[in-house]
PDB file of N, CA and C in Angstrom:
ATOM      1  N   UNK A   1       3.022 -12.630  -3.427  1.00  0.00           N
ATOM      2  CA  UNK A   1       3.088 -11.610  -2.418  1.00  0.00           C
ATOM      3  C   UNK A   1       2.084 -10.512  -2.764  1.00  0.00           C
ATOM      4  N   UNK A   2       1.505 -10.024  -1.811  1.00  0.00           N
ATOM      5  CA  UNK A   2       0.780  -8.714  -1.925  1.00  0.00           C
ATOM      6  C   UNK A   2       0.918  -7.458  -2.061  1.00  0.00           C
ATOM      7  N   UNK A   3       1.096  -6.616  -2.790  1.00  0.00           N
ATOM      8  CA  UNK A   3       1.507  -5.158  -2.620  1.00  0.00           C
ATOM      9  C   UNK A   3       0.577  -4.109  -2.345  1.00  0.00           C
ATOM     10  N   UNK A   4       0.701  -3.665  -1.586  1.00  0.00           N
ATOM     11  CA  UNK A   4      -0.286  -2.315  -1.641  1.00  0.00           C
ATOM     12  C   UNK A   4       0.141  -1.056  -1.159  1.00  0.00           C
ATOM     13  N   UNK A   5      -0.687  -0.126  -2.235  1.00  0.00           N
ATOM     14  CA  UNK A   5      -0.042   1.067  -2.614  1.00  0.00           C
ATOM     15  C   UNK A   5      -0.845   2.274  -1.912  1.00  0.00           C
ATOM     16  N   UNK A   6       0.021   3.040  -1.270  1.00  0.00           N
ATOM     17  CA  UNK A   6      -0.969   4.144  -1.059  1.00  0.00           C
ATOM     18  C   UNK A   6      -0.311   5.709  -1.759  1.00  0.00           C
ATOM     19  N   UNK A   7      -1.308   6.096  -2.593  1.00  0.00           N
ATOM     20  CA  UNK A   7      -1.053   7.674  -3.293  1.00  0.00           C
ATOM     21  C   UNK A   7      -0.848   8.996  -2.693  1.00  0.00           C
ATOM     22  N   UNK A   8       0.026   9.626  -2.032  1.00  0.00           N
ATOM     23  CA  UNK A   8      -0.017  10.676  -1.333  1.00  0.00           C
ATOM     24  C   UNK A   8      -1.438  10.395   0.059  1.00  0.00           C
ATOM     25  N   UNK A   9      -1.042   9.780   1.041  1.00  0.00           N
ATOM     26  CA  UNK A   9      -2.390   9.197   2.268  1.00  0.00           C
ATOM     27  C   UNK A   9      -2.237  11.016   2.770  1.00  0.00           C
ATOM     28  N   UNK A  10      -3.365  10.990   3.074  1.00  0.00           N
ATOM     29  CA  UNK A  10      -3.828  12.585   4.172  1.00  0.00           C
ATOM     30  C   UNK A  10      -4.164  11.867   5.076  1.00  0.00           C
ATOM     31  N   UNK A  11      -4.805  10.773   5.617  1.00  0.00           N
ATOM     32  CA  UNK A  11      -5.451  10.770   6.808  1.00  0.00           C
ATOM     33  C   UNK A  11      -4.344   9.651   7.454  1.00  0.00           C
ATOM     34  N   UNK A  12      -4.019   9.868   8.833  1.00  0.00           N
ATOM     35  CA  UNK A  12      -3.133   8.692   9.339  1.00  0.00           C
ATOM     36  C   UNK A  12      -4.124   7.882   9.950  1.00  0.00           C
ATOM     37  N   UNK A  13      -5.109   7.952  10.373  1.00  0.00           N
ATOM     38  CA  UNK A  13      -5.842   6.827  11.001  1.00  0.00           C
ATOM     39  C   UNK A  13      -6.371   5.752   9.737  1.00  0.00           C
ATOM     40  N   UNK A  14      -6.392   6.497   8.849  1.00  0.00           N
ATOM     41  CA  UNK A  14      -6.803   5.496   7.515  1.00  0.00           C
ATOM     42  C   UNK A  14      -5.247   4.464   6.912  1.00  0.00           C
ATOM     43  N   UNK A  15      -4.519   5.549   7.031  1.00  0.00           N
ATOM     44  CA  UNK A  15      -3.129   4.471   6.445  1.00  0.00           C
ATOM     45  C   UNK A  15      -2.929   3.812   7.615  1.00  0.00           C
ATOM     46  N   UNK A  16      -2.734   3.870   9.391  1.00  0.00           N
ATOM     47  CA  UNK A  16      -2.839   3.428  10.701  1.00  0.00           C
ATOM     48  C   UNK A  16      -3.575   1.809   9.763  1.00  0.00           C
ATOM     49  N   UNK A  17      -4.939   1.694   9.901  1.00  0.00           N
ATOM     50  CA  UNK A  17      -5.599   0.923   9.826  1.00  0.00           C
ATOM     51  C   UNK A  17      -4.728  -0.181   8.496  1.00  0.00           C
ATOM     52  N   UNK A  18      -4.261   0.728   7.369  1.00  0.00           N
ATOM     53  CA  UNK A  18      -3.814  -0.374   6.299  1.00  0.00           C
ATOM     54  C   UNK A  18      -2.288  -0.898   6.590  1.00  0.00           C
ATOM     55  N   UNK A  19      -1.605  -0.049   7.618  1.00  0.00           N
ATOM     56  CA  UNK A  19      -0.565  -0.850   8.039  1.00  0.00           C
ATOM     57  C   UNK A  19      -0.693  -2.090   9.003  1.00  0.00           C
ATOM     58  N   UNK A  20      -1.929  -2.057   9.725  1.00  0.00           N
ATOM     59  CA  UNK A  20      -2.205  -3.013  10.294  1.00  0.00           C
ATOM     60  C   UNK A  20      -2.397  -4.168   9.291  1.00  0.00           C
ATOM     61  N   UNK A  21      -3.259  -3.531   8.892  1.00  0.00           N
ATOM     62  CA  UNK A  21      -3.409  -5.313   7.473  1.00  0.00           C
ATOM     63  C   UNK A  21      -2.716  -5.448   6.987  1.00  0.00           C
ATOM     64  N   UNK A  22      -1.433  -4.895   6.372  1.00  0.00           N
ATOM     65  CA  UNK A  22      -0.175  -5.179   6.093  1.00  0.00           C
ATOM     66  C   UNK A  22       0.480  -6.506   6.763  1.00  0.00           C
ATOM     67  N   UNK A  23       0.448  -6.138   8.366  1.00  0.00           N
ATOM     68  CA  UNK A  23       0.967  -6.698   8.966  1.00  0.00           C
ATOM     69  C   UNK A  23       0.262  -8.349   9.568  1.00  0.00           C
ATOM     70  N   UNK A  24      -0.772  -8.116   9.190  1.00  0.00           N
ATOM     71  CA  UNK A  24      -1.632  -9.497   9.494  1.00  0.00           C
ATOM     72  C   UNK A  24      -1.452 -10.048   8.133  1.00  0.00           C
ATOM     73  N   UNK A  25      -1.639  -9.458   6.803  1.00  0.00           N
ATOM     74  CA  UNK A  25      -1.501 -10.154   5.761  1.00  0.00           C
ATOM     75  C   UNK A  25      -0.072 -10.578   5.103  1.00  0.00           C
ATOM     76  N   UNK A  26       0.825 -10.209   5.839  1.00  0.00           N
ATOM     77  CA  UNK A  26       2.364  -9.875   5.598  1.00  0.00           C
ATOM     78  C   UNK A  26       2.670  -9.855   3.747  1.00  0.00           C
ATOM     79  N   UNK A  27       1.501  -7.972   3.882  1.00  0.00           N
ATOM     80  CA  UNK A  27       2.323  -8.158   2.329  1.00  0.00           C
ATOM     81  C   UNK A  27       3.072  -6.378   2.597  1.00  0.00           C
ATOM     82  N   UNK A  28       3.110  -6.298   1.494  1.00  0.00           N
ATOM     83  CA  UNK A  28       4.136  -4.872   1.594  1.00  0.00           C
ATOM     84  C   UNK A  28       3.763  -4.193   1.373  1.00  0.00           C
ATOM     85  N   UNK A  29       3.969  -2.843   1.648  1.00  0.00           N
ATOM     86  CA  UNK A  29       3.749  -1.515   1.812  1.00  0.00           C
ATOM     87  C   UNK A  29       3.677  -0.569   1.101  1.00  0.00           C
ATOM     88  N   UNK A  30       3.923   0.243   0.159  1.00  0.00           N
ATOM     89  CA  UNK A  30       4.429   0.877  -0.307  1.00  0.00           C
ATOM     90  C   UNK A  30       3.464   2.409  -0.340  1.00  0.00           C
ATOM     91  N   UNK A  31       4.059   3.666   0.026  1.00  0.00           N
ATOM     92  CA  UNK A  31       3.705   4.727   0.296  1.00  0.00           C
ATOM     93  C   UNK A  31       4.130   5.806  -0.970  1.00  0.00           C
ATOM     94  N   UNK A  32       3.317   6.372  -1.516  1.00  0.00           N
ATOM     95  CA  UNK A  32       3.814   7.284  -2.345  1.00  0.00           C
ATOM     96  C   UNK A  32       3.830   8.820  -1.928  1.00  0.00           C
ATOM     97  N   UNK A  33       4.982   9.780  -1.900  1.00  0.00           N
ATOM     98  CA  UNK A  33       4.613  11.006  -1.457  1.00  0.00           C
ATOM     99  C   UNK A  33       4.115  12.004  -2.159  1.00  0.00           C
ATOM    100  N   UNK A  34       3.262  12.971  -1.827  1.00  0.00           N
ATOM    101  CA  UNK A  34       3.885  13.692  -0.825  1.00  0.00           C
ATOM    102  C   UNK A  34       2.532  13.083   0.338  1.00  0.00           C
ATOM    103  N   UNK A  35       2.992  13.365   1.359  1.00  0.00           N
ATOM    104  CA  UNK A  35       2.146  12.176   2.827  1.00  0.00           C
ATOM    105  C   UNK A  35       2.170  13.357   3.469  1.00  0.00           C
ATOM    106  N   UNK A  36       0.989  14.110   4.190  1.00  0.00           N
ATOM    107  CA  UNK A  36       0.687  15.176   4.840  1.00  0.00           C
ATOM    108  C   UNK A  36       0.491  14.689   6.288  1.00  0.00           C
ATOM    109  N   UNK A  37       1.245  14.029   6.711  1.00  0.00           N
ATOM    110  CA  UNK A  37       1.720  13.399   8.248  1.00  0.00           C
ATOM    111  C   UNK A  37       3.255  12.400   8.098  1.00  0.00           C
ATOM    112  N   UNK A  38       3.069  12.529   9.553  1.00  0.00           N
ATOM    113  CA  UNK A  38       4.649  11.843   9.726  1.00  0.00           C
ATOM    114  C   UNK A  38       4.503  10.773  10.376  1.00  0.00           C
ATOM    115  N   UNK A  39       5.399   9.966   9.551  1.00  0.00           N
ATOM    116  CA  UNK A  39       5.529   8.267   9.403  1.00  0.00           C
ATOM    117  C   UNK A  39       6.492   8.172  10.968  1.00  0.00           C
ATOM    118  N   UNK A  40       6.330   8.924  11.767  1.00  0.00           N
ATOM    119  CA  UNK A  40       7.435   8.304  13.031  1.00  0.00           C
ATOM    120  C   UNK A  40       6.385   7.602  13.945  1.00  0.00           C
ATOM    121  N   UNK A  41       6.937   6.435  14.561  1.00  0.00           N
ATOM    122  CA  UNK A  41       5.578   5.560  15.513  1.00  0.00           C
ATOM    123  C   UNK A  41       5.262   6.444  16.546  1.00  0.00           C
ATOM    124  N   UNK A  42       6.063   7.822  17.127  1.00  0.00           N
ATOM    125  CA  UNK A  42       5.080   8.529  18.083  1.00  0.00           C
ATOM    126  C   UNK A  42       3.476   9.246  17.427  1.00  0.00           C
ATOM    127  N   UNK A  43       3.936   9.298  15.999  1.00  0.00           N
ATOM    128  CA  UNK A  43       2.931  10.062  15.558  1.00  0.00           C
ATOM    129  C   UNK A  43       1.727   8.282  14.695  1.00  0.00           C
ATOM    130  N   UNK A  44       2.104   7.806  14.699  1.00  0.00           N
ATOM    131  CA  UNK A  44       1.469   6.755  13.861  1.00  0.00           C
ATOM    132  C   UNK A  44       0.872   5.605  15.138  1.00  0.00           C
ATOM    133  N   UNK A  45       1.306   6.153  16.238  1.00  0.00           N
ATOM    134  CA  UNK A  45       0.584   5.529  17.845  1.00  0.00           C
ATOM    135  C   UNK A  45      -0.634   5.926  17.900  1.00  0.00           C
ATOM    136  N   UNK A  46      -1.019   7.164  17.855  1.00  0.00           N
ATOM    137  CA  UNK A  46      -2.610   7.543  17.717  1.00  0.00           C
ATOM    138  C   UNK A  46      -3.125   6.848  16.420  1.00  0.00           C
ATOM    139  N   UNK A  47      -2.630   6.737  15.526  1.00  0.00           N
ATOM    140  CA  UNK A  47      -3.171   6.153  14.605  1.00  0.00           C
ATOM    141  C   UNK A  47      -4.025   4.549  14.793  1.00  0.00           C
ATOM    142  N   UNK A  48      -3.114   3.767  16.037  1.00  0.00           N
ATOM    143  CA  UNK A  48      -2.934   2.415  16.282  1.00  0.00           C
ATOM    144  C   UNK A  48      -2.077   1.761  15.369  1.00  0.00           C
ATOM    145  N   UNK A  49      -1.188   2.263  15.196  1.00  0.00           N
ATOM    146  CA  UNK A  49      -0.107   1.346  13.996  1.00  0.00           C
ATOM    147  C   UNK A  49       1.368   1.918  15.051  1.00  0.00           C
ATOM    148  N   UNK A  50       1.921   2.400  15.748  1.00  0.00           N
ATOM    149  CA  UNK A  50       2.611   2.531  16.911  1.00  0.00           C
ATOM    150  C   UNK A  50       3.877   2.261  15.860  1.00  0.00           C
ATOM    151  N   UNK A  51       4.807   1.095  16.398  1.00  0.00           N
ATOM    152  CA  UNK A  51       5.839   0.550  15.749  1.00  0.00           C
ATOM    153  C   UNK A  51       5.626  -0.368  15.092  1.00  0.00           C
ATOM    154  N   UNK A  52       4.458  -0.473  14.299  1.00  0.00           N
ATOM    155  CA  UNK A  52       4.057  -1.583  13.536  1.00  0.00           C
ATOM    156  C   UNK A  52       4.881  -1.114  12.152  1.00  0.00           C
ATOM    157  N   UNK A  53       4.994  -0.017  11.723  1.00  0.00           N
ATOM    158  CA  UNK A  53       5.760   0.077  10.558  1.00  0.00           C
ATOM    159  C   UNK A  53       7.017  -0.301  10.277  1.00  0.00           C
ATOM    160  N   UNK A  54       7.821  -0.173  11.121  1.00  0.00           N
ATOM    161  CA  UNK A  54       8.762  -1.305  10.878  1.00  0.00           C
ATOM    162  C   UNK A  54       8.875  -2.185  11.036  1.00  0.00           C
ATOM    163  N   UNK A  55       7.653  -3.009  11.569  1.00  0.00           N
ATOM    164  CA  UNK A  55       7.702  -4.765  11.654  1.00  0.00           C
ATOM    165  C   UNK A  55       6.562  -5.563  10.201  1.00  0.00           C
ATOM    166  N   UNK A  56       6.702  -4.629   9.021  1.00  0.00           N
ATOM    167  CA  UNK A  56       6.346  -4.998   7.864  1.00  0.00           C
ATOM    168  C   UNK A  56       7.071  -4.413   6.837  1.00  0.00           C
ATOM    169  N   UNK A  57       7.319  -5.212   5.763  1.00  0.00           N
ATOM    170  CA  UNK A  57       8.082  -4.864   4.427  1.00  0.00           C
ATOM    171  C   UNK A  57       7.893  -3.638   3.913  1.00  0.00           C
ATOM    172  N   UNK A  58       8.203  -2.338   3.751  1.00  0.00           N
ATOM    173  CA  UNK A  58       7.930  -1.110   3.309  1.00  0.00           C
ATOM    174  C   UNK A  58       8.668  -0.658   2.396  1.00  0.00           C
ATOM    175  N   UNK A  59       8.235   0.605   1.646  1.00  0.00           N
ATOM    176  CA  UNK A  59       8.929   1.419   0.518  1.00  0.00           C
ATOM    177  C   UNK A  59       8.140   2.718   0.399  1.00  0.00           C
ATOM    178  N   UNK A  60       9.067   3.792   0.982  1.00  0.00           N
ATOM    179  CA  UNK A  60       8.330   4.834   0.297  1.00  0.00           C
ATOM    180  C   UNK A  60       9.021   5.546  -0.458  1.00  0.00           C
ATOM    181  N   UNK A  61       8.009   5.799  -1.912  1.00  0.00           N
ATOM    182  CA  UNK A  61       8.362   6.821  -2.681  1.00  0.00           C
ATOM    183  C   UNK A  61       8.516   7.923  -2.836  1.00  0.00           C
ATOM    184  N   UNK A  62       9.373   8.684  -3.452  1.00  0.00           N
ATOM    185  CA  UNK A  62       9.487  10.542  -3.221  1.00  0.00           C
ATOM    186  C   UNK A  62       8.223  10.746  -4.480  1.00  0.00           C
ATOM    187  N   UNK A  63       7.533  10.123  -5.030  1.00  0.00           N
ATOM    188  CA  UNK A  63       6.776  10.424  -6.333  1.00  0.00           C
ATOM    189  C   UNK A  63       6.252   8.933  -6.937  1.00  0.00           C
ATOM    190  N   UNK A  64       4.973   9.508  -7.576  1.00  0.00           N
ATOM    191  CA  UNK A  64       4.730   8.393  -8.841  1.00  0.00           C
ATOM    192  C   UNK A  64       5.689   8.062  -9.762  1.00  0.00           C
ATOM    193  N   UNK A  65       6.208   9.120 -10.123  1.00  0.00           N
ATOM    194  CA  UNK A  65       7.136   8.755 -11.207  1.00  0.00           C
ATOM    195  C   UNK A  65       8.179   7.929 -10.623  1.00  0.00           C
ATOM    196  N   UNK A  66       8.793   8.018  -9.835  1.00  0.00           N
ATOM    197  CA  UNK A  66       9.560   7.150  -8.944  1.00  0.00           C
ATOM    198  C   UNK A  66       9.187   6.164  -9.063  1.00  0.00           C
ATOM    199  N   UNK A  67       7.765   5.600  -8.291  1.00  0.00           N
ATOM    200  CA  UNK A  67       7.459   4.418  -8.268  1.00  0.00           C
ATOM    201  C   UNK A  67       6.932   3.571  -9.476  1.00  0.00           C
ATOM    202  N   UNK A  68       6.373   4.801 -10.400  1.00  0.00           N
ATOM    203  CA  UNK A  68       6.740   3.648 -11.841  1.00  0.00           C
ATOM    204  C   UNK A  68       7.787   3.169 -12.431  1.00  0.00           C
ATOM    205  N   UNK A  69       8.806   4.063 -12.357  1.00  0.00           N
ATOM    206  CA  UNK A  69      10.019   3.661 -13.119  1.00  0.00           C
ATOM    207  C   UNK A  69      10.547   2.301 -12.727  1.00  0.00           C
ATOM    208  N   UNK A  70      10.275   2.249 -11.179  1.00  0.00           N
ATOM    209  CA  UNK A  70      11.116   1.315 -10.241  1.00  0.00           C
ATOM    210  C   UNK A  70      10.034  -0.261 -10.892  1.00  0.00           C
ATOM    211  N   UNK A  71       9.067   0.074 -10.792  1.00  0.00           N
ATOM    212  CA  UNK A  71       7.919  -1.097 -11.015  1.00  0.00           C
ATOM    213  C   UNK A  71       6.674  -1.035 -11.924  1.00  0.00           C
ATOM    214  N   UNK A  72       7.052  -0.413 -13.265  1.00  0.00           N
ATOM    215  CA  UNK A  72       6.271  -0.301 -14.302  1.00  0.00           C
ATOM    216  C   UNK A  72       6.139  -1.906 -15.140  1.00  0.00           C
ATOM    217  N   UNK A  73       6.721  -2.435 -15.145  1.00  0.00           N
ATOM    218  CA  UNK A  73       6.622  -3.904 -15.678  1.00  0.00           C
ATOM    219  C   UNK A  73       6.035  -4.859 -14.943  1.00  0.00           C
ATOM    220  N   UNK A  74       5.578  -4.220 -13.473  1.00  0.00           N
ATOM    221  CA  UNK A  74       4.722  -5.271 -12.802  1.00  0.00           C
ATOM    222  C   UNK A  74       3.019  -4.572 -13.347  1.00  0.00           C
ATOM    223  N   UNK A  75       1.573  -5.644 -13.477  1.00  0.00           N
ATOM    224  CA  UNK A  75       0.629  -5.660 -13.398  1.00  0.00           C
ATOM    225  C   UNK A  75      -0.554  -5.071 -12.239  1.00  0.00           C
ATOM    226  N   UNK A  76      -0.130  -3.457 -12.476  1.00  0.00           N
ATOM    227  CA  UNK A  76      -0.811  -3.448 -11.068  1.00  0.00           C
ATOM    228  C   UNK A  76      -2.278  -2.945 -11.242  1.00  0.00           C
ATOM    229  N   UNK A  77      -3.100  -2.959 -10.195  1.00  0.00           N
ATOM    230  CA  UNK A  77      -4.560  -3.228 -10.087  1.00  0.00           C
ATOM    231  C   UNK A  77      -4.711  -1.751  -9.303  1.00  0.00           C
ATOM    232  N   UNK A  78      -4.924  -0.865 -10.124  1.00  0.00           N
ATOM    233  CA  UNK A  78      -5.719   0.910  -9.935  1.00  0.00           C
ATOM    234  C   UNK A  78      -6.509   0.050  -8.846  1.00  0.00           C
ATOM    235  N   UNK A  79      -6.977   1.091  -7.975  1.00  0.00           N
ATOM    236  CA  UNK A  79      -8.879   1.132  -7.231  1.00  0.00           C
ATOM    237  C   UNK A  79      -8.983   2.183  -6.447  1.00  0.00           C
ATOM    238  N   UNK A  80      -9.930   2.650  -7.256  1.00  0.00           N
ATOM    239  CA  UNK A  80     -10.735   4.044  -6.633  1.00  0.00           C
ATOM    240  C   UNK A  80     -11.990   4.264  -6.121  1.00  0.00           C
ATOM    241  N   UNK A  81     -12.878   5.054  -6.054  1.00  0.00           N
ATOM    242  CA  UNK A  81     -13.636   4.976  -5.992  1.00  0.00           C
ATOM    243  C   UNK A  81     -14.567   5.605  -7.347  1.00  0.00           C
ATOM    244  N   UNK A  82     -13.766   5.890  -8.726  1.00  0.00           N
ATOM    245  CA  UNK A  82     -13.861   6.266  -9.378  1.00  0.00           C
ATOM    246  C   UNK A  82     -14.251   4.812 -10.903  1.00  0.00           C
ATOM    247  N   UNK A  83     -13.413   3.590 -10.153  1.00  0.00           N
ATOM    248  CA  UNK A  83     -13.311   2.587 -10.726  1.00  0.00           C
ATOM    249  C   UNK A  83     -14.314   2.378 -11.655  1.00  0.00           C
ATOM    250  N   UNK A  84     -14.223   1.176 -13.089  1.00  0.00           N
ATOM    251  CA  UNK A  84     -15.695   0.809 -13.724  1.00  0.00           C
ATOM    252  C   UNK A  84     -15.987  -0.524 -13.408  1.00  0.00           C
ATOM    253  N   UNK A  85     -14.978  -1.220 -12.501  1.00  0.00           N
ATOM    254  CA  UNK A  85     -15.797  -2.133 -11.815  1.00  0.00           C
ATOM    255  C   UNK A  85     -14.965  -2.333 -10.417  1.00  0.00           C
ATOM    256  N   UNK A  86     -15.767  -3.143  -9.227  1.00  0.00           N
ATOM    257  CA  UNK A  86     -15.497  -2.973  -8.265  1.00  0.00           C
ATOM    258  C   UNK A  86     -14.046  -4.172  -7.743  1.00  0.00           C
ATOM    259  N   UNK A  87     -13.415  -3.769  -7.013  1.00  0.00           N
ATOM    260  CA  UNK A  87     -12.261  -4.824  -6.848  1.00  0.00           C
ATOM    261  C   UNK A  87     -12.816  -6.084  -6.663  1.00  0.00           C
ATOM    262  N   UNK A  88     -14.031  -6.088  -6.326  1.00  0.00           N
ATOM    263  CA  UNK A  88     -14.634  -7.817  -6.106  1.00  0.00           C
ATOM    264  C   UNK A  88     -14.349  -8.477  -7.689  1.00  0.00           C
ATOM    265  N   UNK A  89     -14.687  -7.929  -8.550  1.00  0.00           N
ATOM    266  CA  UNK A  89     -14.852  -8.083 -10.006  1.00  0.00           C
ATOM    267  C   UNK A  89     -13.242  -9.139 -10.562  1.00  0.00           C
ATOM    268  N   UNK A  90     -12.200  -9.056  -9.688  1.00  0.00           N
ATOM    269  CA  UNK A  90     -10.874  -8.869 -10.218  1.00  0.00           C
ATOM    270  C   UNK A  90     -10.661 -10.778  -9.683  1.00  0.00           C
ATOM    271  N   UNK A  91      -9.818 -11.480 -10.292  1.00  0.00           N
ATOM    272  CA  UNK A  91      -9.878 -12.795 -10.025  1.00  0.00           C
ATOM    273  C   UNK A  91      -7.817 -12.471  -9.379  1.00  0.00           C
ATOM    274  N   UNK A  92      -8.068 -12.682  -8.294  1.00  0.00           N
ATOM    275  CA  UNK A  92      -6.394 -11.896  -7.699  1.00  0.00           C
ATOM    276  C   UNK A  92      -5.781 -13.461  -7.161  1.00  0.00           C
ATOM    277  N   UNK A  93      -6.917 -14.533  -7.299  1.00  0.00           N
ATOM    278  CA  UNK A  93      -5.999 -15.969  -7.327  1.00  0.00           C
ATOM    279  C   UNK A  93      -4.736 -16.062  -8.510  1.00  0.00           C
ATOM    280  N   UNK A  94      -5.569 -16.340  -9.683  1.00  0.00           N
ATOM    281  CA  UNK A  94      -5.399 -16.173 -11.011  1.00  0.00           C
ATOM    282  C   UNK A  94      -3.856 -15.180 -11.198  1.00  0.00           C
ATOM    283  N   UNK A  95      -4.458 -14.045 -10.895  1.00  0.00           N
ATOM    284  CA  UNK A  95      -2.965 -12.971 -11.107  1.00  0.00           C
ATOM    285  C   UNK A  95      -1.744 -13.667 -10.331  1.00  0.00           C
ATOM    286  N   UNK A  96      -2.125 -13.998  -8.835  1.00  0.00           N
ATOM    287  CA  UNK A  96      -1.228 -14.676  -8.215  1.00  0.00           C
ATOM    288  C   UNK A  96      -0.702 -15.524  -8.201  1.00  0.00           C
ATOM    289  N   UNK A  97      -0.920 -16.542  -9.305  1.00  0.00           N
ATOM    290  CA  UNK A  97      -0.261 -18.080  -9.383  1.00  0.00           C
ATOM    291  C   UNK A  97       0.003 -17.821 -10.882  1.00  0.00           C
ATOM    292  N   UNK A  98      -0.060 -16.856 -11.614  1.00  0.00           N
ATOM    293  CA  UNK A  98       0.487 -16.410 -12.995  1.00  0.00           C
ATOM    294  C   UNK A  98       1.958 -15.338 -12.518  1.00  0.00           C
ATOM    295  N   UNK A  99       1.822 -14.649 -11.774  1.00  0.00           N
ATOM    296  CA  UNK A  99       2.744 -13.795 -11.387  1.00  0.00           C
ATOM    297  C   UNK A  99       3.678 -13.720 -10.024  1.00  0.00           C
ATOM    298  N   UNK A 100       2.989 -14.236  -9.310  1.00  0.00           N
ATOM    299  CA  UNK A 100       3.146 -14.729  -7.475  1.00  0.00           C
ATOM    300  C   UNK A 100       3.596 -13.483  -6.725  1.00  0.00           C
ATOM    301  N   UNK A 101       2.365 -12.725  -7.641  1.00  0.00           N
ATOM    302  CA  UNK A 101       2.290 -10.816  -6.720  1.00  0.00           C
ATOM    303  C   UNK A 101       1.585 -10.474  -6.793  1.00  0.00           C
ATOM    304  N   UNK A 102       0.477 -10.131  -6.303  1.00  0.00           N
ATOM    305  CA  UNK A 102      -0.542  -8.940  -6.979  1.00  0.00           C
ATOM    306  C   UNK A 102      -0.250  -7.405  -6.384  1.00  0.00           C
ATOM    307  N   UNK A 103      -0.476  -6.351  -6.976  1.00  0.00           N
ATOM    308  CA  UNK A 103      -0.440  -5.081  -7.275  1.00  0.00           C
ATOM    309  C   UNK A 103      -1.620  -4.085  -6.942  1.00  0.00           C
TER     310      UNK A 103
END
């Protein structure tokens, strides 16, 4: 399964867009706060993600710390734009048939 994480999102048309791939890739969600917009589908409609958020697996966190505690023993894969190599670099078959998640 796929996880993907978003760190405190500011922009809703940018998280809009990754709930969509959520939902085509049917992996899960997970939101960390604090989120400087509101997750209700009137407000996540301009975004183009409407009521798509509840028709994919979700979790949001009140904090990092939250979300490590809950899932610090899983392998997860940072990416920034700060990164020292680029997510192409990462073999996420491999992680996935060793773990049957990536992070």
């Amino acid at each position: 399964m796929l996880n993907i994480v978003l760190f405190q999102p500011e922009i809703s048309p940018n998280t809009g867009n990754i709930i969509r791939t959520c939902f085509a890739l049917g992996a899960k969600l997970h939101i960390i706060k604090p989120i400087s917009f509101d997750l209700h589908p009137k407000y996540l409609k301009r975004a183009g993600a409407g009521r798509m958020l509840s028709d994919i697996r979700h979790e949001v966190h009140e904090s990092y710390q939250a979300f490590y505690e809950k899932y610090k023993d899983k392998n997860i894969f940072y990416i920034t734009r700060y990164g020292l190599k680029t997510y192409e670099q990462q073999d996420y078959k491999a992680e996935l048939e060793q773990n049957k998640e990536v992070w």
